[in-house]
Protein backbone atom coordinates (compact mmCIF):
# COMPACT_ATOMS: atom_id res chain seq x y z
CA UNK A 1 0.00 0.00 0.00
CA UNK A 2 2.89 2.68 0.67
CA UNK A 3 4.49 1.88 -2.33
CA UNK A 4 1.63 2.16 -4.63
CA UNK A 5 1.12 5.96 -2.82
CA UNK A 6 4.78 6.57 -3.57
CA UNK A 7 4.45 6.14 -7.13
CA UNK A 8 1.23 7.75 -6.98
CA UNK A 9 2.86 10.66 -5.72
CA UNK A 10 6.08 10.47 -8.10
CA UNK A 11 3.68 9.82 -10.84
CA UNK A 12 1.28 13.19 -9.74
CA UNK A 13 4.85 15.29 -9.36
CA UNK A 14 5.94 14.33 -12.38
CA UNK A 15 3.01 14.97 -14.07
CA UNK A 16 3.31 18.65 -12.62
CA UNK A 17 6.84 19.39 -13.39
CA UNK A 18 5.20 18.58 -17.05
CA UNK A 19 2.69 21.06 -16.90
CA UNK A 20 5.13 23.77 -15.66
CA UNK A 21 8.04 23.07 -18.73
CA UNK A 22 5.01 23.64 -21.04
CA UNK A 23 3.67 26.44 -19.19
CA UNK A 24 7.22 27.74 -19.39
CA UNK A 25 7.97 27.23 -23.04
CA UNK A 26 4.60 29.21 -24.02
CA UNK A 27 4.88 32.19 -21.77
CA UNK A 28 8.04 34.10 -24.32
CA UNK A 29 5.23 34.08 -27.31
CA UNK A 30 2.14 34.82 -25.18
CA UNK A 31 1.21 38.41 -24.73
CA UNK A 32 -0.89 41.26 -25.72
CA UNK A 33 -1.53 44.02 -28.65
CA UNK A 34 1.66 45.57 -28.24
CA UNK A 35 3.93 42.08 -27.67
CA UNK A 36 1.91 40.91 -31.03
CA UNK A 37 2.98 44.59 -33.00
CA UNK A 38 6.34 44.14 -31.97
CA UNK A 39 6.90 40.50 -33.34
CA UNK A 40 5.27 41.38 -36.47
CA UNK A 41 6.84 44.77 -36.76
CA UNK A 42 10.64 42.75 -36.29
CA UNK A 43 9.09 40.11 -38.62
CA UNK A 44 8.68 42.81 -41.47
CA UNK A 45 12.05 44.28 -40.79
CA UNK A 46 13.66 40.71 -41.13
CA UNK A 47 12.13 39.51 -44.51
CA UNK A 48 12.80 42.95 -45.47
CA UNK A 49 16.30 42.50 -44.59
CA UNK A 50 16.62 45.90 -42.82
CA UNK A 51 20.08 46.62 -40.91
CA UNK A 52 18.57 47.55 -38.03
CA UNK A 53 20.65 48.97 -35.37
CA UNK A 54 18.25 49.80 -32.75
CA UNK A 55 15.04 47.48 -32.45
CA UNK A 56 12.17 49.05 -32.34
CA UNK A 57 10.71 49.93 -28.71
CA UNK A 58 7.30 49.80 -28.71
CA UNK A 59 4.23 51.53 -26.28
CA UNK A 60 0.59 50.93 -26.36
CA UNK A 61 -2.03 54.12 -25.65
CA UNK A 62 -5.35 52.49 -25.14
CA UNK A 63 -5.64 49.77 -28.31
CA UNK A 64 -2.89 52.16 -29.97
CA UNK A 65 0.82 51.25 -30.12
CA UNK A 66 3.82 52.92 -31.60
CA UNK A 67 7.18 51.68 -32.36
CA UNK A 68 10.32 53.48 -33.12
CA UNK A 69 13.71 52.58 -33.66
CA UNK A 70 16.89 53.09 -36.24
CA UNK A 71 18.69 51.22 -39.26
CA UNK A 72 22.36 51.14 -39.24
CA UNK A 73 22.11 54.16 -41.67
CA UNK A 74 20.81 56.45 -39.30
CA UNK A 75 16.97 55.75 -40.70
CA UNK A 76 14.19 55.87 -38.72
CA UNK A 77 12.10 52.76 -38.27
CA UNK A 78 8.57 53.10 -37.29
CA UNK A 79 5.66 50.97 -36.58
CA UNK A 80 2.06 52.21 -35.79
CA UNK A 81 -0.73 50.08 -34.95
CA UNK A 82 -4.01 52.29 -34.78
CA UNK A 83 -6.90 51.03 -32.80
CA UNK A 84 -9.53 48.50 -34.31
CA UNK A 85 -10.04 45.20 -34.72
CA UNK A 86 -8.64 43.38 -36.38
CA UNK A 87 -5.49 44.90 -35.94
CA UNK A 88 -3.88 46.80 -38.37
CA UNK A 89 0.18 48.11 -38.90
CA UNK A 90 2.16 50.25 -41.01
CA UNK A 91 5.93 49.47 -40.86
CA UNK A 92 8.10 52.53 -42.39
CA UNK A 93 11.97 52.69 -43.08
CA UNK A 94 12.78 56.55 -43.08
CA UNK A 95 9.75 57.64 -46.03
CA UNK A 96 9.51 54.15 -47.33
CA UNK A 97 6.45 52.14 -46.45
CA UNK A 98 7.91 48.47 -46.07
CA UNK A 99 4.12 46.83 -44.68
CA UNK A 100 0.66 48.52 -44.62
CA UNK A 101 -1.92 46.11 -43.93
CA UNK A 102 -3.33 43.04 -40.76
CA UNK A 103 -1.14 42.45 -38.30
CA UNK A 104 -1.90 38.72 -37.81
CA UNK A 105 -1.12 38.09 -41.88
CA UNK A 106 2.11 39.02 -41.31
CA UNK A 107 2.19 36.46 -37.83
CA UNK A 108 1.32 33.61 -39.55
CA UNK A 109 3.31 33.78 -43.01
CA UNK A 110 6.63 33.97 -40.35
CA UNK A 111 5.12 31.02 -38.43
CA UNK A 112 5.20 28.93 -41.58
CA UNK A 113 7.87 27.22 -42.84
């Protein structure tokens, strides 16, 4: 009888310790608006193959966020995400307009392979 409540327990603590290592391994992608701007924002930079020297820093005003950073040419990146669903971004290099359209297309072409 105590060693089938041992396992139980190892078994129950294991089980656990599972539960936390997924937990764990989701919380760096979860987030809000401005967490889901800033991945797409870096995402649009990336394909675009922008030198960027300075990410882009990003702060959310109600349902609106802004990003700004710079290109390794002294450009100014920014990213504006107006309020409405569903979510819309512009993503500008200096006067260039690199992305001007739904957030979440540009999410889940960079989650494909």
């Amino acid at each position: 009888m105590q060693r089938a409540r041992r396992a139980l327990v190892l078994v129950a603590g294991l089980m656990l310790l599972a539960g936390c290592s997924q937990a764990a391994a989701i919380a760096p992608v979860s987030g809000g608006r401005e967490a889901l701007v800033r991945f797409a924002g870096n995402d649009v930079l990336v394909a675009q193959q922008v030198a960027v020297l300075e990410a882009p820093v990003c702060a959310q005003a109600g349902e609106v966020v802004t990003c700004s950073g710079s290109t390794v040419d002294g450009q100014e990146i920014k990213v504006a995400a107006p309020a409405g669903d569903p979510a819309t971004m512009t993503v500008t290099v200096g006067s260039r307009t690199l992305y001007d359209g739904p957030v979440q297309a540009v999410v889940d072409k960079a989650g494909r392979p």
